[in-house]
PDB file of N, CA and C in Angstrom:
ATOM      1  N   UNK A   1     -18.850  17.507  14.448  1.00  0.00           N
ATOM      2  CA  UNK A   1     -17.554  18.124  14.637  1.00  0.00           C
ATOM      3  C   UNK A   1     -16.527  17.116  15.162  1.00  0.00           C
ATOM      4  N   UNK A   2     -17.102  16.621  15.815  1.00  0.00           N
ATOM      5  CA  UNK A   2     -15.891  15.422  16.784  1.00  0.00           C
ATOM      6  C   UNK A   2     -15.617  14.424  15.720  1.00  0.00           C
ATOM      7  N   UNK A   3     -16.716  14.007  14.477  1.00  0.00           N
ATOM      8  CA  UNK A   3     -16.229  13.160  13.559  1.00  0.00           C
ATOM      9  C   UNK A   3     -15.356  13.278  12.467  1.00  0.00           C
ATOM     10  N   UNK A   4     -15.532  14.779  12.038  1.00  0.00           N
ATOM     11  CA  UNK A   4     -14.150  15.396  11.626  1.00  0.00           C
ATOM     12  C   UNK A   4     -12.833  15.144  12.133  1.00  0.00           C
ATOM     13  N   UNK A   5     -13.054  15.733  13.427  1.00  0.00           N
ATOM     14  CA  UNK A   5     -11.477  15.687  13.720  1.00  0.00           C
ATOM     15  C   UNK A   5     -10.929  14.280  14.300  1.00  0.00           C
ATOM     16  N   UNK A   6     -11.760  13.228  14.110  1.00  0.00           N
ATOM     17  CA  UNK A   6     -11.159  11.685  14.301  1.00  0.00           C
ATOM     18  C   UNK A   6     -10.402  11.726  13.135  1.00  0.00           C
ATOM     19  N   UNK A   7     -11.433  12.144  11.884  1.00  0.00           N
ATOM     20  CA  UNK A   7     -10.862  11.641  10.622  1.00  0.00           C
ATOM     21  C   UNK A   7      -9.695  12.525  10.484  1.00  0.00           C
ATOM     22  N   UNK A   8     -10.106  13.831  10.824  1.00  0.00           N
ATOM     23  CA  UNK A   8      -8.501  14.937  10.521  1.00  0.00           C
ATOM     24  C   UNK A   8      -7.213  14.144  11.380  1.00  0.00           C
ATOM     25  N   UNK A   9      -7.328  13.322  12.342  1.00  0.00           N
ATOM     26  CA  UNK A   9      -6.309  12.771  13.217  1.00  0.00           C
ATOM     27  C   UNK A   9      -5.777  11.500  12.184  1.00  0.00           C
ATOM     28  N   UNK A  10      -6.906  10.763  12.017  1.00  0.00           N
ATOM     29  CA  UNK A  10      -6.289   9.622  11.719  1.00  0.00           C
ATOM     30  C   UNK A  10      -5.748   9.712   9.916  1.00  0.00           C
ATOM     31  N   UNK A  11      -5.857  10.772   9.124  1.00  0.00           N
ATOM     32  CA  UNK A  11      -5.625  10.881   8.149  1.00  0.00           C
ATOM     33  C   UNK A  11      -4.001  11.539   8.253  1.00  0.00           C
ATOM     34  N   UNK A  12      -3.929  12.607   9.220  1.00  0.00           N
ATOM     35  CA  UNK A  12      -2.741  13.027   9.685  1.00  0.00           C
ATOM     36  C   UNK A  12      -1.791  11.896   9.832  1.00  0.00           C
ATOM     37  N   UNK A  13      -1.807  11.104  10.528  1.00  0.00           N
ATOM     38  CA  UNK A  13      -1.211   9.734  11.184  1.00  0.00           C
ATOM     39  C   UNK A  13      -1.077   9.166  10.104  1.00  0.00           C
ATOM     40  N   UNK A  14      -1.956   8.812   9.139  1.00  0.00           N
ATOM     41  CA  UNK A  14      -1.714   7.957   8.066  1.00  0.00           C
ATOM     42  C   UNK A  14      -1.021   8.667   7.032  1.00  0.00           C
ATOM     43  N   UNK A  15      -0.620   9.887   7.375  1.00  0.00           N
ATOM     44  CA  UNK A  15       0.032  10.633   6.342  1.00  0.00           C
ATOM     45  C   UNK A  15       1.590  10.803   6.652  1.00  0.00           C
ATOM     46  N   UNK A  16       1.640  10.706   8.054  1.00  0.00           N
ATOM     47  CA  UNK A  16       2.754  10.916   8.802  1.00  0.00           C
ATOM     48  C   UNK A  16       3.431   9.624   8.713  1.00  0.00           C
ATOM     49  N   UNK A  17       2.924   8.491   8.658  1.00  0.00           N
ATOM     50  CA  UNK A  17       3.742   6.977   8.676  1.00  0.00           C
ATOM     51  C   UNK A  17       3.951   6.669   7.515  1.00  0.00           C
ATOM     52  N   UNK A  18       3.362   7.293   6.379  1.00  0.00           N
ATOM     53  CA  UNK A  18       3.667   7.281   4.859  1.00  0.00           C
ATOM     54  C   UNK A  18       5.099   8.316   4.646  1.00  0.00           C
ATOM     55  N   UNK A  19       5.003   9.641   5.442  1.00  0.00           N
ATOM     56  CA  UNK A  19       6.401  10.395   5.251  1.00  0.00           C
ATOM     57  C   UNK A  19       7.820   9.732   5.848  1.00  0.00           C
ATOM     58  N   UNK A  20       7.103   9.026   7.093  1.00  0.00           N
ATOM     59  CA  UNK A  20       8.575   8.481   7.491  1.00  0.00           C
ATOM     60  C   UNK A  20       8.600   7.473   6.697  1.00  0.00           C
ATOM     61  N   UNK A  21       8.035   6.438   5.849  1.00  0.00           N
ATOM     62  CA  UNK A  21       8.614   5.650   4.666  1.00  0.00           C
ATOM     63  C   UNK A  21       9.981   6.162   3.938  1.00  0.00           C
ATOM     64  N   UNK A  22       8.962   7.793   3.509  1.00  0.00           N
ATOM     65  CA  UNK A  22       9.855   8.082   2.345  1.00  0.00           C
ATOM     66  C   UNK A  22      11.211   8.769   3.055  1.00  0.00           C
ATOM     67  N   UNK A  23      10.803   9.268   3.968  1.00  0.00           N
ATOM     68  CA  UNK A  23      12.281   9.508   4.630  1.00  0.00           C
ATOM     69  C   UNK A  23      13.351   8.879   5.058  1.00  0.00           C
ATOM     70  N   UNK A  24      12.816   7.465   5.353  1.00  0.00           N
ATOM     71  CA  UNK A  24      13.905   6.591   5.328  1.00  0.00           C
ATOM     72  C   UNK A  24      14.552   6.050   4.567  1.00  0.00           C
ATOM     73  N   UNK A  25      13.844   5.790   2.881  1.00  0.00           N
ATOM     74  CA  UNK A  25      14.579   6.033   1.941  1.00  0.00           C
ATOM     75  C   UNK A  25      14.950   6.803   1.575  1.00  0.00           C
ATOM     76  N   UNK A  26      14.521   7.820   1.068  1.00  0.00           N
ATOM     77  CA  UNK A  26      14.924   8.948   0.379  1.00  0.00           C
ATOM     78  C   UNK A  26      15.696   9.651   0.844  1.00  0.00           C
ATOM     79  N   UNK A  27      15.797  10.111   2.268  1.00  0.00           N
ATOM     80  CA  UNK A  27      16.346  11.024   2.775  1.00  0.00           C
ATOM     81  C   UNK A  27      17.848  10.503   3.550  1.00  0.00           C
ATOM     82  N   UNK A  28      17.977   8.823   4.141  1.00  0.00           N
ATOM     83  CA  UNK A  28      18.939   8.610   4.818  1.00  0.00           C
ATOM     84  C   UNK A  28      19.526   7.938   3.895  1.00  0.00           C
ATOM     85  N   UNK A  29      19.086   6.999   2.664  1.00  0.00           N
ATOM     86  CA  UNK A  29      19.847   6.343   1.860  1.00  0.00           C
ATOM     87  C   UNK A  29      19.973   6.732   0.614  1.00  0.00           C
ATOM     88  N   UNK A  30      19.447   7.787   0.698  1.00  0.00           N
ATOM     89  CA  UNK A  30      19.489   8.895  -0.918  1.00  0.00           C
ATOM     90  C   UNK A  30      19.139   8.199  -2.255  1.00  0.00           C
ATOM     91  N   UNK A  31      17.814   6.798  -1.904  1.00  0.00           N
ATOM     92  CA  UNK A  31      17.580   6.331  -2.725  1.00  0.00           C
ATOM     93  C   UNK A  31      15.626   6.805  -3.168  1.00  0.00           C
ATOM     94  N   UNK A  32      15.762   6.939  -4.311  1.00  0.00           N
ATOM     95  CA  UNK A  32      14.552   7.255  -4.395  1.00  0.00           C
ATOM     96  C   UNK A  32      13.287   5.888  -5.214  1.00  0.00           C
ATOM     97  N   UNK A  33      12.828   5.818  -4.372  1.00  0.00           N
ATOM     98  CA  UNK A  33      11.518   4.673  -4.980  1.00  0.00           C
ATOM     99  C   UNK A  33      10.574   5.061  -4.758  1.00  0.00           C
ATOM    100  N   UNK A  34       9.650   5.277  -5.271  1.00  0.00           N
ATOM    101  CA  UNK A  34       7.876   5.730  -5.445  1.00  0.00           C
ATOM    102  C   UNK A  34       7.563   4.312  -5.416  1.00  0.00           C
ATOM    103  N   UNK A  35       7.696   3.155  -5.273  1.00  0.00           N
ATOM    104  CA  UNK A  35       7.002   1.782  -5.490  1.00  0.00           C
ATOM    105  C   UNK A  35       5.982   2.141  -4.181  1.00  0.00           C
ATOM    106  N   UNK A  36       6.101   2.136  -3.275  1.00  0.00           N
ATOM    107  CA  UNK A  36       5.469   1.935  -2.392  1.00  0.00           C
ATOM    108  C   UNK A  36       4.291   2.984  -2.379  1.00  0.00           C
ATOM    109  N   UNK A  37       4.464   4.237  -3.472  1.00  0.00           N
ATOM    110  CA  UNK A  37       3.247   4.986  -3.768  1.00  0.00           C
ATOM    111  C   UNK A  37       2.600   4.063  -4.323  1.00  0.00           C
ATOM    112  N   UNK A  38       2.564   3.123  -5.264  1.00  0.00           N
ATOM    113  CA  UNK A  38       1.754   2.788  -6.175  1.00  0.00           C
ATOM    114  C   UNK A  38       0.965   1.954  -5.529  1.00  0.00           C
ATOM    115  N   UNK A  39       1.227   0.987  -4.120  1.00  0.00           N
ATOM    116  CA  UNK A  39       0.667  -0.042  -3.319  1.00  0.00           C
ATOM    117  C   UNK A  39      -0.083   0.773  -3.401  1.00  0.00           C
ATOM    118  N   UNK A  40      -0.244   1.929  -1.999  1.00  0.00           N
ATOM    119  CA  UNK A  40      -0.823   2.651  -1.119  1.00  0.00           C
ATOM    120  C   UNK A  40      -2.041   3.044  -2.668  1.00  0.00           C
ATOM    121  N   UNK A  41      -1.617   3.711  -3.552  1.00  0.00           N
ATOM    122  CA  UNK A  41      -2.720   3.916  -4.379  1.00  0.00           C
ATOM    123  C   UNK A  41      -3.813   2.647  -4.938  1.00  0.00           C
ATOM    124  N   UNK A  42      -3.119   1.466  -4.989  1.00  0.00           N
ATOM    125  CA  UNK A  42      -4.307   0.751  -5.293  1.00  0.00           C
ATOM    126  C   UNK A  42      -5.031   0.303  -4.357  1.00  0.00           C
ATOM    127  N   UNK A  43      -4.776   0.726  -2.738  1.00  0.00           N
ATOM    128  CA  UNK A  43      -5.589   0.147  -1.394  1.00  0.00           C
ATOM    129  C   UNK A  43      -6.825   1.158  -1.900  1.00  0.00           C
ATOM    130  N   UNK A  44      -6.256   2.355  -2.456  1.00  0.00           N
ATOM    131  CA  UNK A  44      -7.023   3.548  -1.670  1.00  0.00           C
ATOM    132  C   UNK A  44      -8.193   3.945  -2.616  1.00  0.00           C
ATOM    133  N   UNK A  45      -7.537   3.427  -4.269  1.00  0.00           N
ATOM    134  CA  UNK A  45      -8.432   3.442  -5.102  1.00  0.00           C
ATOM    135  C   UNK A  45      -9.564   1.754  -4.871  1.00  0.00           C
ATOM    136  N   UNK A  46      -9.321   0.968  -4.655  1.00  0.00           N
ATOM    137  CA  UNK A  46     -10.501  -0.058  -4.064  1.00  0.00           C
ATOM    138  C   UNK A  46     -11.122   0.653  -3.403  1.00  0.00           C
ATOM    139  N   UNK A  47     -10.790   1.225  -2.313  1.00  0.00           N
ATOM    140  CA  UNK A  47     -11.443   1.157  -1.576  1.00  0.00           C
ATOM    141  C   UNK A  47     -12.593   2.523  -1.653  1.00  0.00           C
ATOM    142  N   UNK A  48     -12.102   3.366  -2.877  1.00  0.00           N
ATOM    143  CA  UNK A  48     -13.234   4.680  -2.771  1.00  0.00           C
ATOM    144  C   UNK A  48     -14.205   4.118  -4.030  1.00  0.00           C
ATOM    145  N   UNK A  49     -13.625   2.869  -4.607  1.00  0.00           N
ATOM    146  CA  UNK A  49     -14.498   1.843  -5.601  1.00  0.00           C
ATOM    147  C   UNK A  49     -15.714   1.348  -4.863  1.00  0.00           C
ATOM    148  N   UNK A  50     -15.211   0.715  -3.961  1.00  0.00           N
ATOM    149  CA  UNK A  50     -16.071   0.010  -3.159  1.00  0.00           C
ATOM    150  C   UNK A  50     -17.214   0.719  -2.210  1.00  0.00           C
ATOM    151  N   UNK A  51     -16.890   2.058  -1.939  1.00  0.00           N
ATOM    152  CA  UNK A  51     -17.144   2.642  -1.219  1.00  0.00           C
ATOM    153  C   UNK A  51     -18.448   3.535  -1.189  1.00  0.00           C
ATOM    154  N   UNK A  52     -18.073   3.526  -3.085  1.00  0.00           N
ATOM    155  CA  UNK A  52     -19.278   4.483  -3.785  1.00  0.00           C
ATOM    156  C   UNK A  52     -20.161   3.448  -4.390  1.00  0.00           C
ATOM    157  N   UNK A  53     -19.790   2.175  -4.209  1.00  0.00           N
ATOM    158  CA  UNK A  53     -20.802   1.178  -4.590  1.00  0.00           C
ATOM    159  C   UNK A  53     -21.808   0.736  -3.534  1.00  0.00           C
ATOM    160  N   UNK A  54     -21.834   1.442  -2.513  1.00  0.00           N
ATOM    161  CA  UNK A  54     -22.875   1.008  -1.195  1.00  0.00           C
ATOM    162  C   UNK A  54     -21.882   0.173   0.216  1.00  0.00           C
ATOM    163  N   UNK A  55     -21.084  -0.573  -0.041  1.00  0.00           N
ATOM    164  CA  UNK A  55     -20.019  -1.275   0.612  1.00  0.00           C
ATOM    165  C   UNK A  55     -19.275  -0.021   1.763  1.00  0.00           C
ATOM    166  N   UNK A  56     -19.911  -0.470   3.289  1.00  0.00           N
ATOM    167  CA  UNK A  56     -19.997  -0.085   4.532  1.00  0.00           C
ATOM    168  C   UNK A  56     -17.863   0.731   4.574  1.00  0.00           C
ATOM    169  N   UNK A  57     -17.867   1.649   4.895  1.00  0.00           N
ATOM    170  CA  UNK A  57     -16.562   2.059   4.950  1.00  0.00           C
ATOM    171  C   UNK A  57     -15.109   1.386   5.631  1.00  0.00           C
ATOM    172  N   UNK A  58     -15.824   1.036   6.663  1.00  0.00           N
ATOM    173  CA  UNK A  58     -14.524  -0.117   7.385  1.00  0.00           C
ATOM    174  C   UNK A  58     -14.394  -1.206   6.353  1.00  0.00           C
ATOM    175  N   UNK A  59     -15.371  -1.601   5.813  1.00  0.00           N
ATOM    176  CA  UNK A  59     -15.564  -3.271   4.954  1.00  0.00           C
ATOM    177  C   UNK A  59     -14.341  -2.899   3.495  1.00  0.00           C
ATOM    178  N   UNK A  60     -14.608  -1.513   3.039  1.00  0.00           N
ATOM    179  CA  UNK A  60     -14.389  -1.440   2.195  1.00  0.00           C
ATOM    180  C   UNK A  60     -12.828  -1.089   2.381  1.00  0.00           C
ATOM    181  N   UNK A  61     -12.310  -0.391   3.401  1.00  0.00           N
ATOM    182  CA  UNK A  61     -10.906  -0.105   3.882  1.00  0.00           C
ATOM    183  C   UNK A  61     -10.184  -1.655   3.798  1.00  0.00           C
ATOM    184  N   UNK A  62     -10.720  -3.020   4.287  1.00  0.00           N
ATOM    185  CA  UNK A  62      -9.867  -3.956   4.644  1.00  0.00           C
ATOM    186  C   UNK A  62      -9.943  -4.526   3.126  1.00  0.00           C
ATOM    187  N   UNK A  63     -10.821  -4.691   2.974  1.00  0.00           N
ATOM    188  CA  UNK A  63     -11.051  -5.076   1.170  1.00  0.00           C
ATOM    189  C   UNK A  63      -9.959  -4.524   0.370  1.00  0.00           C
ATOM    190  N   UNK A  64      -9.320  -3.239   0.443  1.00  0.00           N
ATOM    191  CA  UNK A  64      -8.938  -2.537  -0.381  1.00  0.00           C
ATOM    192  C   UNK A  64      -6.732  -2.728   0.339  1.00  0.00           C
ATOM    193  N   UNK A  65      -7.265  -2.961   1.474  1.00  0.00           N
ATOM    194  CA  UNK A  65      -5.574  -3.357   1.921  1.00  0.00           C
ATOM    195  C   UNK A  65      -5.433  -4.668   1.941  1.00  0.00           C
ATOM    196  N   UNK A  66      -6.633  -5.624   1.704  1.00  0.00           N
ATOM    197  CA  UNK A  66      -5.961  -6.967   1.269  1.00  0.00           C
ATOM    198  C   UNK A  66      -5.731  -7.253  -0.208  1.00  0.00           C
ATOM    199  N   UNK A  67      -6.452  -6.057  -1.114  1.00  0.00           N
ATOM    200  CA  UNK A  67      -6.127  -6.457  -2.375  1.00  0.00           C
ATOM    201  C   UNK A  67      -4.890  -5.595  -2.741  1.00  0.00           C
ATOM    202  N   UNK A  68      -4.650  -4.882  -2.144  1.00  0.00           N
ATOM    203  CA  UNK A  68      -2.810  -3.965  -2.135  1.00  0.00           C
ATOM    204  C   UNK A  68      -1.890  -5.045  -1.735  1.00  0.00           C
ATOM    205  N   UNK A  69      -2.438  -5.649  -0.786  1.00  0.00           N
ATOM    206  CA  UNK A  69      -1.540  -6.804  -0.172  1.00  0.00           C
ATOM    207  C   UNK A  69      -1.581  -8.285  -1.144  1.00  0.00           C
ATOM    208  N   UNK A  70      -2.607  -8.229  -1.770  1.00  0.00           N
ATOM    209  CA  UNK A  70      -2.236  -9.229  -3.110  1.00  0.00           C
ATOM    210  C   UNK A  70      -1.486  -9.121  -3.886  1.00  0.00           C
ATOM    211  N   UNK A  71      -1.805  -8.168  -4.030  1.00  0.00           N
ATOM    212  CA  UNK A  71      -0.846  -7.389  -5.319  1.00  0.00           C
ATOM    213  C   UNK A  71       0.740  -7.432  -5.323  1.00  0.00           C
ATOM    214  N   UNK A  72       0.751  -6.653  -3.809  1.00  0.00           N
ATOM    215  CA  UNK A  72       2.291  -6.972  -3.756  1.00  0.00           C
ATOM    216  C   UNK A  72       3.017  -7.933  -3.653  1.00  0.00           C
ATOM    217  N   UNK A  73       1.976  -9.338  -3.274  1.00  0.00           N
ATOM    218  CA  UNK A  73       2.828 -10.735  -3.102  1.00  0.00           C
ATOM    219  C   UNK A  73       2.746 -11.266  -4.406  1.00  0.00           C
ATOM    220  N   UNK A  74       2.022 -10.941  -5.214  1.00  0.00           N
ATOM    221  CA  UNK A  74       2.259 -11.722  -6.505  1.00  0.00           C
ATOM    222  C   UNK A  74       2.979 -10.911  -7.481  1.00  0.00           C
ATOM    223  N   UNK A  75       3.493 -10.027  -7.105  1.00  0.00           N
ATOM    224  CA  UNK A  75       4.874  -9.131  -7.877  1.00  0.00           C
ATOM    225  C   UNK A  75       5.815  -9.481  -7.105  1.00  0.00           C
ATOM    226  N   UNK A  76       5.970 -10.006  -5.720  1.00  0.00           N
ATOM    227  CA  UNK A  76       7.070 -10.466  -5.240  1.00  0.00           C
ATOM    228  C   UNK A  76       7.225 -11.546  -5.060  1.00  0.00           C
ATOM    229  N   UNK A  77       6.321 -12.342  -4.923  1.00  0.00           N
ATOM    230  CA  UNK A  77       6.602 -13.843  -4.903  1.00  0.00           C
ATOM    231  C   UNK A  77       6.478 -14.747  -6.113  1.00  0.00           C
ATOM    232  N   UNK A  78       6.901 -13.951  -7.355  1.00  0.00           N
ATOM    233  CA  UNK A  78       6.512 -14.367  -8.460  1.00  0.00           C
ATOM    234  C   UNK A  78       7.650 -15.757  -8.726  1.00  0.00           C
ATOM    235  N   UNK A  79       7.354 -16.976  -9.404  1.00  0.00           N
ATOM    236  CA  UNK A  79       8.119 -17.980  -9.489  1.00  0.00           C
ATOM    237  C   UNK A  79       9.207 -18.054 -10.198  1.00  0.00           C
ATOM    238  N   UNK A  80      10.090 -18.319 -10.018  1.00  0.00           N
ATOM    239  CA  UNK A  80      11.573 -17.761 -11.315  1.00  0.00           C
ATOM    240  C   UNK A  80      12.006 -19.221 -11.429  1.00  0.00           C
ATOM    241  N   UNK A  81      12.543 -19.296 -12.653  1.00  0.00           N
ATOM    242  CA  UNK A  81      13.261 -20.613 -12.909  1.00  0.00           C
ATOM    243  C   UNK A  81      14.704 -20.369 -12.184  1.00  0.00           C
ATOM    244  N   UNK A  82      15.451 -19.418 -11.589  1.00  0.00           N
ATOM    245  CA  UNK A  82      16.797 -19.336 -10.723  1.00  0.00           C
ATOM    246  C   UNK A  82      17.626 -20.516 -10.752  1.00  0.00           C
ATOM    247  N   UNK A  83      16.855 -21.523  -9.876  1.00  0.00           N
ATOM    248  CA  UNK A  83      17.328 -22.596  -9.406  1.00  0.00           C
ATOM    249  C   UNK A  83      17.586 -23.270 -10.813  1.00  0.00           C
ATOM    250  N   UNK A  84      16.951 -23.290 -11.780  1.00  0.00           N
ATOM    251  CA  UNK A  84      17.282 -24.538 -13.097  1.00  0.00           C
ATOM    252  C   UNK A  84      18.091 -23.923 -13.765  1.00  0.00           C
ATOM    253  N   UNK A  85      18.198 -22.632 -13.851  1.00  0.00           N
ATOM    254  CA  UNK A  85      19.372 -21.869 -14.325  1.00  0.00           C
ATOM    255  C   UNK A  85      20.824 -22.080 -13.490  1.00  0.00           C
ATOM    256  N   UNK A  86      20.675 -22.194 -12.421  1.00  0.00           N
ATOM    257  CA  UNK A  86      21.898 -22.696 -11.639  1.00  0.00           C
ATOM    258  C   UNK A  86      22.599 -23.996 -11.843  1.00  0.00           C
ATOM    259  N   UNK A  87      21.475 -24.370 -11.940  1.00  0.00           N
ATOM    260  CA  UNK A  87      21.714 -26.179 -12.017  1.00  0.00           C
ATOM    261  C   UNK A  87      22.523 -26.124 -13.519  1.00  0.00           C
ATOM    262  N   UNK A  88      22.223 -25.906 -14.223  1.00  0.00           N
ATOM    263  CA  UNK A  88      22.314 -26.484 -15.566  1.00  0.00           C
ATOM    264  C   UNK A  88      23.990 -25.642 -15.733  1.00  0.00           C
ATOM    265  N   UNK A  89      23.966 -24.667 -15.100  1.00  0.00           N
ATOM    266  CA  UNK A  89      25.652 -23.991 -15.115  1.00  0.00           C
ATOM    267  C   UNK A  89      26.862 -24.565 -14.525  1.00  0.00           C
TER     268      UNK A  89
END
């Protein structure tokens, strides 16, 4: 029973810091972006990948937010020619 309601807490919490995301866009700048659904879905799908493959549940949680966190740096830190386009203008 007590391990339930860790998880009922901390799923709450993790649900609650996901709403104030969207409320701070959506609701104060009346802009709407789902991008940040799609991160959160590929942490969450690793990690129920990993999870059902034998791979210990904490192991598989950090596994699954460093490969969300890959993800998003190589869609954002992707290399642009900018600068040679500048130059050459």
């Amino acid at each position: 029973m007590v391990s339930y309601l860790v998880s009922l807490v901390i799923f709450t919490a993790l649900y609650a810091i996901f709403s104030l995301g969207l409320n701070l866009q959506w609701g104060f700048t009346g802009l709407i972006n789902f991008g940040h659904v799609a991160f959160m879905t590929v942490g969450a799908y690793a990690t129920v990948l990993l999870s059902t493959q034998g791979v210990p549940l904490i192991l598989a949680a950090l596994i699954g937010a460093a490969l969300a966190a890959f993800w998003v740096c190589s869609l954002v830190f992707q290399p642009c020619d900018c600068e040679k386009t500048i130059l050459r203008s």
